[in-house]
PDB file of N, CA and C in Angstrom:
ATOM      1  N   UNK A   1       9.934   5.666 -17.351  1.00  0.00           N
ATOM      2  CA  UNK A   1       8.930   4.986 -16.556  1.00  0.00           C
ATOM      3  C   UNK A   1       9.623   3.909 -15.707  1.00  0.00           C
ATOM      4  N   UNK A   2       8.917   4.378 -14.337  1.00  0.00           N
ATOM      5  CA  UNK A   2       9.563   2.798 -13.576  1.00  0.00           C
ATOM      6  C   UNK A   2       9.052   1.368 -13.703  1.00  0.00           C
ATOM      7  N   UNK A   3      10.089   0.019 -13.672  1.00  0.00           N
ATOM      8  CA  UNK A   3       9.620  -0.799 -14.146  1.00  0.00           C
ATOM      9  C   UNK A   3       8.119  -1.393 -13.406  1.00  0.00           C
ATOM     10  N   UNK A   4       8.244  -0.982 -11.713  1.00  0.00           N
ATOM     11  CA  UNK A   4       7.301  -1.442 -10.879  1.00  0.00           C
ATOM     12  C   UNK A   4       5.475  -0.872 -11.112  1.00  0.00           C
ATOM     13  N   UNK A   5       6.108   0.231 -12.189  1.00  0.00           N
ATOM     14  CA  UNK A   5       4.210   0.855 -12.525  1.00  0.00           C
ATOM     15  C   UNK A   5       3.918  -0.425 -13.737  1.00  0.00           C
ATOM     16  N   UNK A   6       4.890  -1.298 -13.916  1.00  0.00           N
ATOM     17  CA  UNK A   6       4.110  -2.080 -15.167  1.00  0.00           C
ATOM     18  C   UNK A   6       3.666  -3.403 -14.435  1.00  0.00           C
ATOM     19  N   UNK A   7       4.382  -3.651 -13.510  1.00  0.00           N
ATOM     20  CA  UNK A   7       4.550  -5.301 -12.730  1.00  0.00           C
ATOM     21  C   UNK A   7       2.927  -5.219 -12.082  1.00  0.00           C
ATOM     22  N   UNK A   8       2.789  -6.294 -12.483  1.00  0.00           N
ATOM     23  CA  UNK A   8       0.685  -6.839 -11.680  1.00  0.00           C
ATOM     24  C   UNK A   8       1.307  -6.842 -10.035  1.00  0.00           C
ATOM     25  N   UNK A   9      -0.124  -5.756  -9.728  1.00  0.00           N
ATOM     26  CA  UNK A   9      -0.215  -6.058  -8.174  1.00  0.00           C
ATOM     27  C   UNK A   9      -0.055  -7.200  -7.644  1.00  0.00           C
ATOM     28  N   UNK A  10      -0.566  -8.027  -8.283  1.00  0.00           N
ATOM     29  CA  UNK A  10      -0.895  -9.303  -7.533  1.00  0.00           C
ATOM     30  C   UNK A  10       0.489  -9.949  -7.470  1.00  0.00           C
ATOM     31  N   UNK A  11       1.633  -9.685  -8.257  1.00  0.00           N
ATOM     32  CA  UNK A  11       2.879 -10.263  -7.885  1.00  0.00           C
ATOM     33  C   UNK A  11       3.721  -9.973  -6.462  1.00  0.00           C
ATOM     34  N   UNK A  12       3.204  -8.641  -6.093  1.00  0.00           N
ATOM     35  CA  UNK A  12       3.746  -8.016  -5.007  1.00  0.00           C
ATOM     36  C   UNK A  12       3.006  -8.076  -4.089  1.00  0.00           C
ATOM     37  N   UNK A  13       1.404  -8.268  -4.171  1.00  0.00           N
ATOM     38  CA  UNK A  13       0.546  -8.562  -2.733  1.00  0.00           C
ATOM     39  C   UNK A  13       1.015  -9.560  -1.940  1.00  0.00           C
ATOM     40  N   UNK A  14       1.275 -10.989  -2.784  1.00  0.00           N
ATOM     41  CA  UNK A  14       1.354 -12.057  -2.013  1.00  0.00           C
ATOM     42  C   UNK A  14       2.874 -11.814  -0.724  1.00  0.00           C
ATOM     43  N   UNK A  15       4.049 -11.187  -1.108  1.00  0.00           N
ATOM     44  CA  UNK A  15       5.190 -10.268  -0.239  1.00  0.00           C
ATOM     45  C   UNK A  15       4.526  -9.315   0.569  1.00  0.00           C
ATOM     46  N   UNK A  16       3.837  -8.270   0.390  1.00  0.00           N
ATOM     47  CA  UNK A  16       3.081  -7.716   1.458  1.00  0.00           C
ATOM     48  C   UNK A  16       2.589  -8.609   2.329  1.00  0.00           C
ATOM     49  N   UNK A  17       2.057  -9.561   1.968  1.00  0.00           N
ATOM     50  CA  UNK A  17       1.278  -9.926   3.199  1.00  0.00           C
ATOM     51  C   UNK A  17       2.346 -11.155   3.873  1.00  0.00           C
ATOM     52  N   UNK A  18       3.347 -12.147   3.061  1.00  0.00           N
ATOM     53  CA  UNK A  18       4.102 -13.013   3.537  1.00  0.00           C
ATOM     54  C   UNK A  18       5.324 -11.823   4.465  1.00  0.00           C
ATOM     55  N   UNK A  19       5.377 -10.427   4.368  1.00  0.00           N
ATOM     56  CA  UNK A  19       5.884  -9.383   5.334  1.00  0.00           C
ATOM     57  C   UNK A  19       5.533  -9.259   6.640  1.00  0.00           C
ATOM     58  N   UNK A  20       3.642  -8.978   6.390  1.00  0.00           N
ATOM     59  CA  UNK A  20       3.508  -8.465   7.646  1.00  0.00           C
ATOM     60  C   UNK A  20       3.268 -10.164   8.453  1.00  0.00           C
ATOM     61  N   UNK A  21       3.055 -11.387   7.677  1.00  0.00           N
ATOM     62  CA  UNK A  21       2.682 -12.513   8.291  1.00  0.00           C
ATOM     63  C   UNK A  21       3.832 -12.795   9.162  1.00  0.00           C
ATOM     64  N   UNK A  22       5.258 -12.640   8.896  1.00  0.00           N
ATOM     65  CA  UNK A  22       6.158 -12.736   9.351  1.00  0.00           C
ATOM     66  C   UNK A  22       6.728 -12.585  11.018  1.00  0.00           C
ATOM     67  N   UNK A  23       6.197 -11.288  10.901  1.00  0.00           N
ATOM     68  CA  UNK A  23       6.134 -10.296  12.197  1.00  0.00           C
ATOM     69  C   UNK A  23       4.568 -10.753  13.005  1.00  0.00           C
ATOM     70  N   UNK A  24       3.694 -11.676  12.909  1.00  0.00           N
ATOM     71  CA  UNK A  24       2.611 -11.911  13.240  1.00  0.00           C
ATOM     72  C   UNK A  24       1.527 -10.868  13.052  1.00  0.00           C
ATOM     73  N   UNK A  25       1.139 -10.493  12.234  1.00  0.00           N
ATOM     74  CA  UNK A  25       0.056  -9.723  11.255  1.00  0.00           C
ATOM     75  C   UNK A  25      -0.468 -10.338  10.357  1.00  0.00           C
ATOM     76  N   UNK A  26      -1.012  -9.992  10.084  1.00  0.00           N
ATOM     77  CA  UNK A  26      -2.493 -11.179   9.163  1.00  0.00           C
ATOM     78  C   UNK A  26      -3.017 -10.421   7.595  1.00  0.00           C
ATOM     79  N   UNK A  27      -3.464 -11.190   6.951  1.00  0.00           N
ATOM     80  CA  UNK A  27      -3.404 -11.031   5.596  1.00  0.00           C
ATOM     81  C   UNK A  27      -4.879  -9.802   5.479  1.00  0.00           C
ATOM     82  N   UNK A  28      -5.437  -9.957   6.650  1.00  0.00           N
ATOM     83  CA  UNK A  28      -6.544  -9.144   6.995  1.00  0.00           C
ATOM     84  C   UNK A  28      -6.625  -7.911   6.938  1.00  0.00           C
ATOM     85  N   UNK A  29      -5.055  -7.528   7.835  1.00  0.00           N
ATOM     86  CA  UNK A  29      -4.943  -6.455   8.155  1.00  0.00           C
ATOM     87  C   UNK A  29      -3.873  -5.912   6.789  1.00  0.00           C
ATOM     88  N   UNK A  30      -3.145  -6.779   6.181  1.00  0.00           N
ATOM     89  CA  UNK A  30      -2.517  -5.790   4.858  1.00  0.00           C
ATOM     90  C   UNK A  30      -3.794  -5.110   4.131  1.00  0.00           C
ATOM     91  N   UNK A  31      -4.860  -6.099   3.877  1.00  0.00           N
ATOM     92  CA  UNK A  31      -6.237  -5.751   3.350  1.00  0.00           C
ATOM     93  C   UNK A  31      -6.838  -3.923   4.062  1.00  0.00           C
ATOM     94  N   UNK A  32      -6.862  -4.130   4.786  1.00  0.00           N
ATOM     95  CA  UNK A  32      -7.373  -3.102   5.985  1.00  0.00           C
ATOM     96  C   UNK A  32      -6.363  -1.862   5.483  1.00  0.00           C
ATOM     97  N   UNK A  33      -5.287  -1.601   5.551  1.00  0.00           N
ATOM     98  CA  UNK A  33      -4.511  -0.673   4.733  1.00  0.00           C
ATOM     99  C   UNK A  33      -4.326  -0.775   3.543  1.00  0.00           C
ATOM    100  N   UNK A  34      -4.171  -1.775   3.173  1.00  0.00           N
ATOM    101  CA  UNK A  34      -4.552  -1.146   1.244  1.00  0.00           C
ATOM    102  C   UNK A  34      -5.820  -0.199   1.266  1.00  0.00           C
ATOM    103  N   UNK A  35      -7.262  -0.933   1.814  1.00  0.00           N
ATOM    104  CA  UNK A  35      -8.394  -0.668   1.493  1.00  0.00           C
ATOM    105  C   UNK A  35      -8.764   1.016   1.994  1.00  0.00           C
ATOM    106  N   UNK A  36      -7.760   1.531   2.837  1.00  0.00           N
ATOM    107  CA  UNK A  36      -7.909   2.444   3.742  1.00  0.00           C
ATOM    108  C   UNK A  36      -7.245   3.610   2.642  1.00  0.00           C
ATOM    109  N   UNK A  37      -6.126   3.069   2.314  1.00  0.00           N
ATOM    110  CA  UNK A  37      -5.252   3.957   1.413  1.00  0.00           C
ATOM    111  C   UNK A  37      -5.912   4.313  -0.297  1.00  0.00           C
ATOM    112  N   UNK A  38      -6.180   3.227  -0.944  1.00  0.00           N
ATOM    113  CA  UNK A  38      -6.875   2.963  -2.003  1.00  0.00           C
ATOM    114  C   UNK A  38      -8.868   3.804  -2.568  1.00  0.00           C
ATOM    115  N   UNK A  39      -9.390   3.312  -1.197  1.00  0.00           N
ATOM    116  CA  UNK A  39     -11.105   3.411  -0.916  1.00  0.00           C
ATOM    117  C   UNK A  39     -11.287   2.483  -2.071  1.00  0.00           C
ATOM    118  N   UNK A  40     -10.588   1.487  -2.216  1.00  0.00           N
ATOM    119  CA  UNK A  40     -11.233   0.184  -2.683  1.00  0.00           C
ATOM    120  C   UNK A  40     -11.932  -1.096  -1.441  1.00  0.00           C
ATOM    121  N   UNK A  41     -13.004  -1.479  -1.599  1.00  0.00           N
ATOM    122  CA  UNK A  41     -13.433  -2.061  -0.744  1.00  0.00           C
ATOM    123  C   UNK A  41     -12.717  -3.834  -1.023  1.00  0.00           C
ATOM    124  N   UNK A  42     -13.123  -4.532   0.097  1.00  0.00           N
ATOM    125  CA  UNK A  42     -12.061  -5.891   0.030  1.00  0.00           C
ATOM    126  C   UNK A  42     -12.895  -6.573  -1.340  1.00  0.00           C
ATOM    127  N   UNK A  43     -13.934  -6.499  -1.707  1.00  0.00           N
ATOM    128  CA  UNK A  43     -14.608  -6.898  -3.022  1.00  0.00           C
ATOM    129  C   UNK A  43     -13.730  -6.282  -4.617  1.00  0.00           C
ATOM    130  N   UNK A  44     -13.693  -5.215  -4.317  1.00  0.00           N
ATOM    131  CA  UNK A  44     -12.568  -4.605  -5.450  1.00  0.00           C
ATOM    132  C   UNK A  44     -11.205  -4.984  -5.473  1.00  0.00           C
ATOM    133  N   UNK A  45     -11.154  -4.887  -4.461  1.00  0.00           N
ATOM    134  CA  UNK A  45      -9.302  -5.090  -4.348  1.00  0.00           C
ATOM    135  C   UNK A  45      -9.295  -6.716  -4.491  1.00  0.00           C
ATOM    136  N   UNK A  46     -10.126  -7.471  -4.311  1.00  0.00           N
ATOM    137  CA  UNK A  46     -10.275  -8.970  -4.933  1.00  0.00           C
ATOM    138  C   UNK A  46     -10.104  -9.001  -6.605  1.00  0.00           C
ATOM    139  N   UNK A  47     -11.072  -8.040  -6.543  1.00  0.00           N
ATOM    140  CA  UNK A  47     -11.383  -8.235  -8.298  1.00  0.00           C
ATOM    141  C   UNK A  47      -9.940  -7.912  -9.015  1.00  0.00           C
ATOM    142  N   UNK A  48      -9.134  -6.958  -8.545  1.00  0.00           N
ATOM    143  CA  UNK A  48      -8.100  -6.076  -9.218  1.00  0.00           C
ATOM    144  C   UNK A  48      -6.739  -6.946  -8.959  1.00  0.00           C
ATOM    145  N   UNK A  49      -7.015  -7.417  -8.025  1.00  0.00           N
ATOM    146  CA  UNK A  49      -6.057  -8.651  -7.836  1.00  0.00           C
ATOM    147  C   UNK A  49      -5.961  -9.765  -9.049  1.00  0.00           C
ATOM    148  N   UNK A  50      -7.671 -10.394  -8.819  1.00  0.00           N
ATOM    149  CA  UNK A  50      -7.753 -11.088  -9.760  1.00  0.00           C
ATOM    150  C   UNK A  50      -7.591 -11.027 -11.428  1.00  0.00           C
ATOM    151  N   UNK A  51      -7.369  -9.672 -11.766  1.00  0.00           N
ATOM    152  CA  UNK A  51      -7.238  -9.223 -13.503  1.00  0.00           C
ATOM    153  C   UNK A  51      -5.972  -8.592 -13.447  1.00  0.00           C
ATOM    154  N   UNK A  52      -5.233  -8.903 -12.313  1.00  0.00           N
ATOM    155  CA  UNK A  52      -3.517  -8.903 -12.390  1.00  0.00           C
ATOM    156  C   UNK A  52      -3.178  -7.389 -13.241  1.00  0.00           C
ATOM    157  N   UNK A  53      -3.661  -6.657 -12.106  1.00  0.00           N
ATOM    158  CA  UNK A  53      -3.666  -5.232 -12.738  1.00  0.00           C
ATOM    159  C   UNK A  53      -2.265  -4.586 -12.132  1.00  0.00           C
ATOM    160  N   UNK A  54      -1.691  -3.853 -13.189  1.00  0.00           N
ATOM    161  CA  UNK A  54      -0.361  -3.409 -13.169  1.00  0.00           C
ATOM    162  C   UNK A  54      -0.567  -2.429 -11.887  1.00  0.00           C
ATOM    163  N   UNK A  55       0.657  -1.869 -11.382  1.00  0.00           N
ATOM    164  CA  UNK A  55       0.493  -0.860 -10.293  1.00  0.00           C
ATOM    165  C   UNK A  55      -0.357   0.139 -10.906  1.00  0.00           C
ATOM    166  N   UNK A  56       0.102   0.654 -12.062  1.00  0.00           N
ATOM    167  CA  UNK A  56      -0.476   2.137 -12.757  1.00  0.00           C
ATOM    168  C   UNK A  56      -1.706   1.574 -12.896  1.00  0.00           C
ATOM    169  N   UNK A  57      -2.398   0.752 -13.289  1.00  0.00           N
ATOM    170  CA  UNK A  57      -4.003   0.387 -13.385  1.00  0.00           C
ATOM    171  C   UNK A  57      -4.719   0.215 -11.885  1.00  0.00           C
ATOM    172  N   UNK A  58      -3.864  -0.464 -10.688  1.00  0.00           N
ATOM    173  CA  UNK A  58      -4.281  -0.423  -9.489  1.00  0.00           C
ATOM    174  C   UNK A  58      -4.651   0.791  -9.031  1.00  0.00           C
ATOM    175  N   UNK A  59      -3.619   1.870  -8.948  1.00  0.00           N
ATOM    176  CA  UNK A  59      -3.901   3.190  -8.841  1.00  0.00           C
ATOM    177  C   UNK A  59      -4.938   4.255  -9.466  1.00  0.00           C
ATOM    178  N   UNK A  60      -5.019   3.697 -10.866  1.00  0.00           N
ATOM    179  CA  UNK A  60      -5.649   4.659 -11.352  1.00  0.00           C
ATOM    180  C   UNK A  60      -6.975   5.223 -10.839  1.00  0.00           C
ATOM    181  N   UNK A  61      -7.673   4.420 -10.533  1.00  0.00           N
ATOM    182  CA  UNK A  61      -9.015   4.701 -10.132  1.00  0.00           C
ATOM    183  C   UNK A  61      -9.149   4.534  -8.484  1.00  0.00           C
ATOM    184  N   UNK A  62      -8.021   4.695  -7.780  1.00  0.00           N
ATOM    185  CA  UNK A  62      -7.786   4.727  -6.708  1.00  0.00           C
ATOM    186  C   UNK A  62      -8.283   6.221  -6.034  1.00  0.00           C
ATOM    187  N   UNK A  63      -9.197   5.515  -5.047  1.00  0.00           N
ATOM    188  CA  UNK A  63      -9.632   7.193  -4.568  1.00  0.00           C
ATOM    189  C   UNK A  63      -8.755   7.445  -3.023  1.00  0.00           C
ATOM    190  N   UNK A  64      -7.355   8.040  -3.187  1.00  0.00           N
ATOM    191  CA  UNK A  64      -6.304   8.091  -2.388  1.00  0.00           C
ATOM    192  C   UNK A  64      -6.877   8.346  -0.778  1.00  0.00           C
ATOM    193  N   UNK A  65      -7.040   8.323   0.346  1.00  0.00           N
ATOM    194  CA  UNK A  65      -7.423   8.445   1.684  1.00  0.00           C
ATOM    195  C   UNK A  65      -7.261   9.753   2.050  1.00  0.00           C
ATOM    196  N   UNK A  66      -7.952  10.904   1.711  1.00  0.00           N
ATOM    197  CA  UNK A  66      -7.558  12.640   2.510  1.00  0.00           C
ATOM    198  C   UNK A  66      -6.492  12.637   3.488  1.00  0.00           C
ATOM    199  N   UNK A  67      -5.967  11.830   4.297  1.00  0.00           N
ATOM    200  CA  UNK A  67      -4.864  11.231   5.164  1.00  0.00           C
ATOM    201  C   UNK A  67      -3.724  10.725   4.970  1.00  0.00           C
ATOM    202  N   UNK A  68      -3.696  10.706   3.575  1.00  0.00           N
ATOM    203  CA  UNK A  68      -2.148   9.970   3.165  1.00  0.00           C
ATOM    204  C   UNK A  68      -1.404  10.570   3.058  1.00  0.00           C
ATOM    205  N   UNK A  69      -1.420  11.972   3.064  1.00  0.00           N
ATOM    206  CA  UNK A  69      -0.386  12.982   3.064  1.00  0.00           C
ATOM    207  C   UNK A  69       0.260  12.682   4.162  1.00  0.00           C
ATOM    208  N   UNK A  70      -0.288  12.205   5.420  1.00  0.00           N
ATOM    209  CA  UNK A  70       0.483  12.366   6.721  1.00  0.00           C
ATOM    210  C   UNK A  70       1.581  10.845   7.242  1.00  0.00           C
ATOM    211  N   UNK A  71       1.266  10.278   5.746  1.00  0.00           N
ATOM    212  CA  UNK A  71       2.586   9.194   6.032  1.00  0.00           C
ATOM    213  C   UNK A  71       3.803   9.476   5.462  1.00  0.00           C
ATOM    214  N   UNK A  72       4.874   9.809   6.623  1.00  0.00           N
ATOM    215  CA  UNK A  72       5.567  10.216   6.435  1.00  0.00           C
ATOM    216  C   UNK A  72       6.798   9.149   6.794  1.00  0.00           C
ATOM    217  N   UNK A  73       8.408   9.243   6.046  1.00  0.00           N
ATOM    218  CA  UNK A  73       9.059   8.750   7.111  1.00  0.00           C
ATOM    219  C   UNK A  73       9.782   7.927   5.531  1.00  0.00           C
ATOM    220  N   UNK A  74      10.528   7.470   5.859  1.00  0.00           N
ATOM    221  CA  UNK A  74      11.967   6.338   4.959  1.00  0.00           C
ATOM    222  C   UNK A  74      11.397   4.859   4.525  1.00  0.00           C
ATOM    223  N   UNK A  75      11.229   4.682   3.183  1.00  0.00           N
ATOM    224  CA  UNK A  75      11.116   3.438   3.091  1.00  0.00           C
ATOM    225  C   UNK A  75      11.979   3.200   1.966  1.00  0.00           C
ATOM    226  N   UNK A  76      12.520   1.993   1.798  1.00  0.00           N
ATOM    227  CA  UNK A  76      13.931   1.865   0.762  1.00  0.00           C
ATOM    228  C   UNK A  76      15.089   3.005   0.145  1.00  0.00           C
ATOM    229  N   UNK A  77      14.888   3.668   1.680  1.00  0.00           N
ATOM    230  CA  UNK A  77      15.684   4.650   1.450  1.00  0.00           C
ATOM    231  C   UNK A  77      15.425   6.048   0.793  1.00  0.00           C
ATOM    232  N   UNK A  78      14.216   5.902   0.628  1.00  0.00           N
ATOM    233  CA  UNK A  78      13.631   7.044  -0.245  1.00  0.00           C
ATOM    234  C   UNK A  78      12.848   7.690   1.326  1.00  0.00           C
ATOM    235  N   UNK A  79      12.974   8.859   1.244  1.00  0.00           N
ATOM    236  CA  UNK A  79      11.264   9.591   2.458  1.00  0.00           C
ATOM    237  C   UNK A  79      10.381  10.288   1.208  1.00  0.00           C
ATOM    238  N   UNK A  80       9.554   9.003   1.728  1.00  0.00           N
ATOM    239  CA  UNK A  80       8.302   9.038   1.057  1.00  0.00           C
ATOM    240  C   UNK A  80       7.302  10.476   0.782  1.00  0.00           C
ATOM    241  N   UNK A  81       7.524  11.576   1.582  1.00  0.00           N
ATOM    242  CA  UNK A  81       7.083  12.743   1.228  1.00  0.00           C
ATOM    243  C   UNK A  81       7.403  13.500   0.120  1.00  0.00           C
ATOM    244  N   UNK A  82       8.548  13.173   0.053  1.00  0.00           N
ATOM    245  CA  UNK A  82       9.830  13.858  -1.003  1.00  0.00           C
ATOM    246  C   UNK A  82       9.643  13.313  -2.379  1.00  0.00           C
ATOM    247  N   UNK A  83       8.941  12.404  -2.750  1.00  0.00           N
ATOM    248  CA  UNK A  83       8.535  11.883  -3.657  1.00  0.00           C
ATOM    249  C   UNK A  83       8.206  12.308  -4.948  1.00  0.00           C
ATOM    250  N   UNK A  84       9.100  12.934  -6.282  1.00  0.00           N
ATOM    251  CA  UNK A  84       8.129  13.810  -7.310  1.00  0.00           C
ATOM    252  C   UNK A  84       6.683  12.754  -7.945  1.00  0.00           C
ATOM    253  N   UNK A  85       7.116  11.784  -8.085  1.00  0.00           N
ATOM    254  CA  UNK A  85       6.414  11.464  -9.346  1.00  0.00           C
ATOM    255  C   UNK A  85       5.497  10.914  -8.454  1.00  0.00           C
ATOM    256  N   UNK A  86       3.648  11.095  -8.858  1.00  0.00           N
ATOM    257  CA  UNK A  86       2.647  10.392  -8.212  1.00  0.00           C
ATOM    258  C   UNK A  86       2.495   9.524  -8.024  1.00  0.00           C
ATOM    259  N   UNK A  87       2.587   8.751  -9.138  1.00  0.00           N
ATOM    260  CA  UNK A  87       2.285   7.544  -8.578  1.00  0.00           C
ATOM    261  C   UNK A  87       3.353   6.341  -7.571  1.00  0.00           C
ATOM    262  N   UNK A  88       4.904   6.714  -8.043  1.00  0.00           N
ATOM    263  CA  UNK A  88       5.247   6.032  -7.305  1.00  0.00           C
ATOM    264  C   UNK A  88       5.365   6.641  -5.943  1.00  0.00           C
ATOM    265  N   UNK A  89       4.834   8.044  -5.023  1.00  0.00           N
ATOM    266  CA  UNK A  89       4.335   8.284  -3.732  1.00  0.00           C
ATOM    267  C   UNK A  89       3.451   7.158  -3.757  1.00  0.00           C
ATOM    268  N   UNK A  90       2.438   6.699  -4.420  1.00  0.00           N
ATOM    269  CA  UNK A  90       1.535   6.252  -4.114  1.00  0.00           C
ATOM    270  C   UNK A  90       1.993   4.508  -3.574  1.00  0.00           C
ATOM    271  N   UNK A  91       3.011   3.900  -4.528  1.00  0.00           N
ATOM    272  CA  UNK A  91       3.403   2.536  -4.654  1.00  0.00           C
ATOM    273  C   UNK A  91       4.252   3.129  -3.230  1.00  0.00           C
ATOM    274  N   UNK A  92       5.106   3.783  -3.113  1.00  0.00           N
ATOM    275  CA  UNK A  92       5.636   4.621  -1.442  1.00  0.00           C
ATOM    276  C   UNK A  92       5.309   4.542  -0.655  1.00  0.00           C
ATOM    277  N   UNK A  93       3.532   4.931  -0.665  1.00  0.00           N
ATOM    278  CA  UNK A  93       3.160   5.316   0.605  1.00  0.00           C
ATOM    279  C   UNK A  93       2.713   3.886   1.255  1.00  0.00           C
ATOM    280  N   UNK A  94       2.521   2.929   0.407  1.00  0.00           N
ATOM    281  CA  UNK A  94       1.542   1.648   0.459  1.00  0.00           C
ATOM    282  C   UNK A  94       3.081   0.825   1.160  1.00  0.00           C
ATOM    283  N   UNK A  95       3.782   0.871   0.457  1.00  0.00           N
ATOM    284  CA  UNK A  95       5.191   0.352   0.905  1.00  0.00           C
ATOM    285  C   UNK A  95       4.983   0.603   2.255  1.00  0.00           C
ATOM    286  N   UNK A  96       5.420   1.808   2.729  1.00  0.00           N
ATOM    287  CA  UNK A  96       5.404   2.766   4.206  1.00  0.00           C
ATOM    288  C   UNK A  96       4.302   2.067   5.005  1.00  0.00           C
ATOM    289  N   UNK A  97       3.311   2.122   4.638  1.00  0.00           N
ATOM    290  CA  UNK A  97       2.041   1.348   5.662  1.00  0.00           C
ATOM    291  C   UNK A  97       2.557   0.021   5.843  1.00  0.00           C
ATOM    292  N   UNK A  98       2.568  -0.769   4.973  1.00  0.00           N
ATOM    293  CA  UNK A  98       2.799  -2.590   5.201  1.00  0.00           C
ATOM    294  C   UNK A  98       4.138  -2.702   5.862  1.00  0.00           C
ATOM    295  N   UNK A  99       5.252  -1.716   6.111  1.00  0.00           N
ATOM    296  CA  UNK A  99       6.050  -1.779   6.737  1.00  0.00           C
ATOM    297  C   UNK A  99       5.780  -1.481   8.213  1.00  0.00           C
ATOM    298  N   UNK A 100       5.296  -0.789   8.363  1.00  0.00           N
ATOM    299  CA  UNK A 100       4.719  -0.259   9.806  1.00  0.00           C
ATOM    300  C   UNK A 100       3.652  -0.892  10.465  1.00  0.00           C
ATOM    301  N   UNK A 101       3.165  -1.548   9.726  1.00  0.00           N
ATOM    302  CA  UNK A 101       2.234  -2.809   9.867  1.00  0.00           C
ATOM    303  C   UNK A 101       2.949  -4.481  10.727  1.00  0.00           C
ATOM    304  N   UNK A 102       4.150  -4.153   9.440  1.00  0.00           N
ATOM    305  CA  UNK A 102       4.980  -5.581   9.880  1.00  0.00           C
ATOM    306  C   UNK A 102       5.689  -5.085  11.407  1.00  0.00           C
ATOM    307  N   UNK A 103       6.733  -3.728  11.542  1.00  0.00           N
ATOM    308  CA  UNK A 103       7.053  -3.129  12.494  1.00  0.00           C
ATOM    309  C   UNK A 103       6.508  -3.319  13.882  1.00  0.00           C
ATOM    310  N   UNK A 104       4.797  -3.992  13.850  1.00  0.00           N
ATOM    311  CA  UNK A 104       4.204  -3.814  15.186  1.00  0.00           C
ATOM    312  C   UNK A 104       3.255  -2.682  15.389  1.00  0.00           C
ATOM    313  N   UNK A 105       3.376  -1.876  14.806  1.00  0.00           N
ATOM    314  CA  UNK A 105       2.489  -0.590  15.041  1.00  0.00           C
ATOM    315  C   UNK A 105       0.974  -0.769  15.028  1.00  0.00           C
ATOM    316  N   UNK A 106       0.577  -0.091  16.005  1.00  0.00           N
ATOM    317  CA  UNK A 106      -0.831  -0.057  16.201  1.00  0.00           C
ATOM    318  C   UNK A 106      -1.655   0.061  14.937  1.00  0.00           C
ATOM    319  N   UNK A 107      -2.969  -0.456  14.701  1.00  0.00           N
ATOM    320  CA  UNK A 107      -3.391  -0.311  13.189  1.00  0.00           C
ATOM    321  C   UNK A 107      -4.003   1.349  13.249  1.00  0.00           C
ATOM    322  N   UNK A 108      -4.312   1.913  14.716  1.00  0.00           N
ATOM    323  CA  UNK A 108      -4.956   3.482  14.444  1.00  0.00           C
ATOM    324  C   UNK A 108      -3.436   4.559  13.753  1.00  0.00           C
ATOM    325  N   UNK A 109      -2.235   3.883  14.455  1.00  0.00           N
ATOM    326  CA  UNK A 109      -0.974   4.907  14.143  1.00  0.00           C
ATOM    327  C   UNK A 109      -0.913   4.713  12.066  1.00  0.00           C
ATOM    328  N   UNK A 110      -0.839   3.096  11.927  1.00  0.00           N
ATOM    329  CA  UNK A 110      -0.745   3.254  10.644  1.00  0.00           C
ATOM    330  C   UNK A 110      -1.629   3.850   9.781  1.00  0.00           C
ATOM    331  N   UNK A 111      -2.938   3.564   9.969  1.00  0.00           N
ATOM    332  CA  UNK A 111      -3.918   4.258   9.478  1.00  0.00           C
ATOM    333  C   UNK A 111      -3.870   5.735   9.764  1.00  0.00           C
ATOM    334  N   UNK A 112      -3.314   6.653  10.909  1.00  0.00           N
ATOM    335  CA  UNK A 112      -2.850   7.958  10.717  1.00  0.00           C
ATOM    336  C   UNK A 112      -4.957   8.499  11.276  1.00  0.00           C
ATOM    337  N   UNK A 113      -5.394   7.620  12.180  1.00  0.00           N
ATOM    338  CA  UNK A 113      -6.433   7.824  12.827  1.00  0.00           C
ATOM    339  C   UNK A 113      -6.235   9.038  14.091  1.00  0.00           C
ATOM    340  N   UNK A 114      -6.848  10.254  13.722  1.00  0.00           N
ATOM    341  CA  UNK A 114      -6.902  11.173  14.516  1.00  0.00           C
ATOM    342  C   UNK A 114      -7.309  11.231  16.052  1.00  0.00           C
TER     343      UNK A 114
END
């Protein structure tokens, strides 16, 4: 098991968003792709924050976006398609968005809006 399915979301949100804040992106919009990727609404993803839920508990009841298949592309060196194990595609794919987020990218490209 990887160590990052045990570590609380909430240790790694506050870096997502001090990422994309960096590059001038807003804590709004990390929200906006989690919530997109997840189908947790910003009320849930509050709550799940707040009970410092491990990645594997964040995920679990995560209803994944019919669209996430189509993020594709290198993040820490890994391409995220290529991915065996589920859940960490999933901790992958979320990586992949908040990077492309910080990158500048339009929010329809990250979101993978048809």
């Amino acid at each position: 098991m990887h160590r990052i399915f045990t570590m609380p979301f909430a240790e790694v949100y506050p870096m997502y968003v001090a990422k994309a804040e960096r590059k001038g992106r807003t804590r709004a919009e990390v929200d906006e792709v989690i919530t997109w990727l997840t189908g947790y609404d910003d009320a849930e993803l509050s709550r799940r924050i707040g009970r410092r839920e491990t990645f594997e508990e964040f995920f679990a009841d995560a209803r994944l976006n019919p669209h996430a298949d189509r993020i594709t592309g290198v993040v820490c060196g890994v391409r995220v398609e290529d991915v065996d194990d589920p859940l960490m595609q999933k901790i992958r794919y979320l990586d992949k968005l908040v990077d492309e987020l910080a990158k500048g990218k339009a929010m329809e490209k990250v979101l993978r809006t048809p």
